[in-house]
C-alpha atoms as a PDB file:
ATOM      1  CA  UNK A   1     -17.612  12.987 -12.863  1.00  0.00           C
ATOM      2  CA  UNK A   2     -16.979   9.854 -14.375  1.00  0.00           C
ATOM      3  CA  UNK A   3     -17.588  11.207 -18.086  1.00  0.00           C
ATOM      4  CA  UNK A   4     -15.547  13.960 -16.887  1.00  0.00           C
ATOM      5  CA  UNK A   5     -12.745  11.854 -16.381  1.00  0.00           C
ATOM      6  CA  UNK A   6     -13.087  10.336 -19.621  1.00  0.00           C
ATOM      7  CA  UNK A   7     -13.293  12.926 -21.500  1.00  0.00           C
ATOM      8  CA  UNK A   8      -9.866  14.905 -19.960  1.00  0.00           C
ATOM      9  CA  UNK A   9      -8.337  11.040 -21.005  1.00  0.00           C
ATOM     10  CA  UNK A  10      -9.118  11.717 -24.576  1.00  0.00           C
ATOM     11  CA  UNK A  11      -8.303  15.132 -24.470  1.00  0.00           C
ATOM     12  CA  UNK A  12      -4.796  14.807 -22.858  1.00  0.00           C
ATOM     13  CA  UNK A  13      -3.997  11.774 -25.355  1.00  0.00           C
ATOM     14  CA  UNK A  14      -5.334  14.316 -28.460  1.00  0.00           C
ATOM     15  CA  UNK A  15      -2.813  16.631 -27.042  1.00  0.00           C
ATOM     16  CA  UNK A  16       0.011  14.618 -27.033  1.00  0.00           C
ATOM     17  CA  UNK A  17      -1.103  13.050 -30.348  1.00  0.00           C
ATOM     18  CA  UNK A  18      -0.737  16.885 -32.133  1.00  0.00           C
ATOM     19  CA  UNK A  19       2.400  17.317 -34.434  1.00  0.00           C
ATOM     20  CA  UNK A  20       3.944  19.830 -32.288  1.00  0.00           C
ATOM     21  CA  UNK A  21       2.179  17.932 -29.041  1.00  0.00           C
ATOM     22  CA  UNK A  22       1.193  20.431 -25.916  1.00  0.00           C
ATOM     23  CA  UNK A  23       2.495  18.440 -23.238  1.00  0.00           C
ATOM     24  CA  UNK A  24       1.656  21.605 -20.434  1.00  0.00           C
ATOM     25  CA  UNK A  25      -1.753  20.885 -21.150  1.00  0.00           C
ATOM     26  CA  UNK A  26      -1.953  17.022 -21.908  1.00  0.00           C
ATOM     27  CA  UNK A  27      -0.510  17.019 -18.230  1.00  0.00           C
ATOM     28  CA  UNK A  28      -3.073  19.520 -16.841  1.00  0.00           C
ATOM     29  CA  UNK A  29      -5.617  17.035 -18.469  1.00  0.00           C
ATOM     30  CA  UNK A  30      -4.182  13.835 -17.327  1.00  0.00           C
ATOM     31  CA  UNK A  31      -4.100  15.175 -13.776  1.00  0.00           C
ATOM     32  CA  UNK A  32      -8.348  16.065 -13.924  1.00  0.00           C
ATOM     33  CA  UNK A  33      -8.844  12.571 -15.636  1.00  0.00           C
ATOM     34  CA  UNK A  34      -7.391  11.043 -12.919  1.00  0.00           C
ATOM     35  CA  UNK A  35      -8.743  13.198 -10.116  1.00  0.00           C
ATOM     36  CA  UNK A  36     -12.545  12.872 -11.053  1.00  0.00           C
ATOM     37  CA  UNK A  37     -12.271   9.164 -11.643  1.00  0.00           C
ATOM     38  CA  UNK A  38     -10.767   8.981  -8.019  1.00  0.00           C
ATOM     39  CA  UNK A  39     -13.562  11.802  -7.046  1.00  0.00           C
ATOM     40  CA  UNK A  40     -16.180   9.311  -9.325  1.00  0.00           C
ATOM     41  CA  UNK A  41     -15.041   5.879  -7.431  1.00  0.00           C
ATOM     42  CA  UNK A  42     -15.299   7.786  -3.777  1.00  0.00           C
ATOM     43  CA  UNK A  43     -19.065   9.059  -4.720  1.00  0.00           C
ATOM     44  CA  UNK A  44     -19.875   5.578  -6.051  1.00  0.00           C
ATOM     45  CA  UNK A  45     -18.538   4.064  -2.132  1.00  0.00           C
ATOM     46  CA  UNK A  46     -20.557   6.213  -0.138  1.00  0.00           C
ATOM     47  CA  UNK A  47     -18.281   9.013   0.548  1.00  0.00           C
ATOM     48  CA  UNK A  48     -19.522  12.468  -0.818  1.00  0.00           C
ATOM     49  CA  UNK A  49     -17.582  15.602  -1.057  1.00  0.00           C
ATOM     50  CA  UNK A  50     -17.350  17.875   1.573  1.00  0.00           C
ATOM     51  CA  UNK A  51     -19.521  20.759   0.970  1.00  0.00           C
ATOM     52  CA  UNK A  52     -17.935  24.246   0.187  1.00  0.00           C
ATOM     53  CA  UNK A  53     -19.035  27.898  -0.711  1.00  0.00           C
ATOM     54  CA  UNK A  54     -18.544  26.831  -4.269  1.00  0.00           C
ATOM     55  CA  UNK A  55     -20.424  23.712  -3.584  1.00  0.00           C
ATOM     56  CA  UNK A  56     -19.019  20.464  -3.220  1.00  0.00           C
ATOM     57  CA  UNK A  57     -15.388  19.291  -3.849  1.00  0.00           C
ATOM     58  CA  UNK A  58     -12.360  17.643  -2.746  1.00  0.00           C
ATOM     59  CA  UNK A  59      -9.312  19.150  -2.209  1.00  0.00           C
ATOM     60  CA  UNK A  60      -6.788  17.995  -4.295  1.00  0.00           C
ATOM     61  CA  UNK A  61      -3.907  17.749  -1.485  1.00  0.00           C
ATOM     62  CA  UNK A  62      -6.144  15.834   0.377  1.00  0.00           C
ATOM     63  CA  UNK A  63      -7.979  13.199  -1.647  1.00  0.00           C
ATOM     64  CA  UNK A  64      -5.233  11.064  -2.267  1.00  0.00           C
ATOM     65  CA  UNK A  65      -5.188  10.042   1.396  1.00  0.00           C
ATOM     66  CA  UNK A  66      -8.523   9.970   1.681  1.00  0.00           C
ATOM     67  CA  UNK A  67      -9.503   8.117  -0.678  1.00  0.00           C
ATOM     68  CA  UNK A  68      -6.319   5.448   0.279  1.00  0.00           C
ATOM     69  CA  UNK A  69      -7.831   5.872   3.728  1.00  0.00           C
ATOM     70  CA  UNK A  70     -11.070   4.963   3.217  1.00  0.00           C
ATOM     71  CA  UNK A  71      -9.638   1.785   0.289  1.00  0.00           C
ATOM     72  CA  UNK A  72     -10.264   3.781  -2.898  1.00  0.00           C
ATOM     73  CA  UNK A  73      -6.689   3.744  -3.634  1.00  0.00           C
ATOM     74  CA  UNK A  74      -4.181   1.064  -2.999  1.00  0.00           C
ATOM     75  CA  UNK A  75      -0.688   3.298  -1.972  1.00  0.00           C
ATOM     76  CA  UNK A  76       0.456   2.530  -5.056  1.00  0.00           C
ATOM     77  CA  UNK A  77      -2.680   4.221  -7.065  1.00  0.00           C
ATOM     78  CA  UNK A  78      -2.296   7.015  -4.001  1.00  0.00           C
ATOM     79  CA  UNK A  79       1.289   8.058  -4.895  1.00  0.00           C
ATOM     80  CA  UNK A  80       0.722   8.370  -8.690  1.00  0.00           C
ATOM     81  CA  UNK A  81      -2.336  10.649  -7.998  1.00  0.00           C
ATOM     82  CA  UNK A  82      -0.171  12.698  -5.695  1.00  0.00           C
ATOM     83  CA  UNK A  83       2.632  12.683  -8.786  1.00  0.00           C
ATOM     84  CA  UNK A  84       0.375  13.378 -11.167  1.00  0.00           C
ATOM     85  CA  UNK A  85      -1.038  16.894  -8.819  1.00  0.00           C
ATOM     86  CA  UNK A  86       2.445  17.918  -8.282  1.00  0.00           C
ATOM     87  CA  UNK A  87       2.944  17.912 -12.613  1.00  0.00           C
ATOM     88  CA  UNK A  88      -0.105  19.531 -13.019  1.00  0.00           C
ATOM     89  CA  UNK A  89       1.204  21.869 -10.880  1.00  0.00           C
ATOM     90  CA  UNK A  90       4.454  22.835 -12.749  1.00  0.00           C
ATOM     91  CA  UNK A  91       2.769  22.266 -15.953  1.00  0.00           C
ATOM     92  CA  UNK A  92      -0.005  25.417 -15.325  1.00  0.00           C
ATOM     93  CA  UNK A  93       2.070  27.508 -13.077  1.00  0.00           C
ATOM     94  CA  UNK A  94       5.733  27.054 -13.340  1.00  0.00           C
ATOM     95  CA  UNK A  95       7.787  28.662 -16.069  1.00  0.00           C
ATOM     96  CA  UNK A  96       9.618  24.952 -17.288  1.00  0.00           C
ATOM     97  CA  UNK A  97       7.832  22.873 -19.770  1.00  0.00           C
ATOM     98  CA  UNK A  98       6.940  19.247 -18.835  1.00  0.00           C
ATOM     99  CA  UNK A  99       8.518  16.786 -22.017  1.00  0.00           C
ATOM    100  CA  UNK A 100       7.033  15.091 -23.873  1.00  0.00           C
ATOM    101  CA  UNK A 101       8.233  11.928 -21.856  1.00  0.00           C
ATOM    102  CA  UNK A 102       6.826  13.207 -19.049  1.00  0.00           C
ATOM    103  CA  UNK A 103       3.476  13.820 -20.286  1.00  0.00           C
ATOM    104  CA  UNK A 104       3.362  10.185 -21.996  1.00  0.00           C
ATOM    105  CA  UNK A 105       3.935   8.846 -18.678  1.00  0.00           C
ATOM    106  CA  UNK A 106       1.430  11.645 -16.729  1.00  0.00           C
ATOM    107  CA  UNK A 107      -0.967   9.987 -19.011  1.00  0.00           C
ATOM    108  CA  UNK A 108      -0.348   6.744 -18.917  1.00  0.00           C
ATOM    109  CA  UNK A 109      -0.169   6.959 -15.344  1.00  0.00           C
ATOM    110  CA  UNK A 110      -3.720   8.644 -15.667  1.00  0.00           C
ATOM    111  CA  UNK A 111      -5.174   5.677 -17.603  1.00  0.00           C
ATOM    112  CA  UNK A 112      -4.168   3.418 -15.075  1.00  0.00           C
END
């Protein structure tokens, strides 16, 4: 997960980098950066991914909790992950744009 992570980082700052910059999906990939390092730190501490018909995963409501719960996060680290789900969000499925500000900071938030 890990070079997952890094490589949604690169992609989400190539995005944003573009002369007409796709902020929609340099948020969508800030959002995965950040949720498969968090899903790369938990696996590295022990705590595995629950097991589903898909195969393993964690749900992305819950692991920011989790993974504050169990020290991953600090509540500061916790919050941002939760901010950057809720852009993903509007950026795949919602009919506004995110701005270009908002993406800079999705992915800054992401490198973090």
């Amino acid at each position: 997960m890990e070079r997952k992570a890094h490589e949604n980082l690169d992609a989400a700052r190539a995005l944003l980098a573009l002369d007409e910059p796709c902020t929609n999906a340099a948020t969508s990939r800030a959002y995965y950066a950040a949720y498969q390092a968090c899903w790369a730190l938990m696996a590295d501490r022990g705590h595995q991914p629950p097991t589903t018909e898909r195969g393993v995963y964690f749900s992305h409501k819950e692991l920011p909790e989790l993974a504050r719960l169990v020290g991953v996060l600090d509540d500061e680290q916790s919050e941002r992950l939760e901010f950057l789900e809720a852009q993903r969000v509007v950026a795949d499925y919602f009919p506004e744009d995110i701005t270009a500000r908002g993406a800079s900071e999705c992915v800054e938030s992401a490198e973090l």
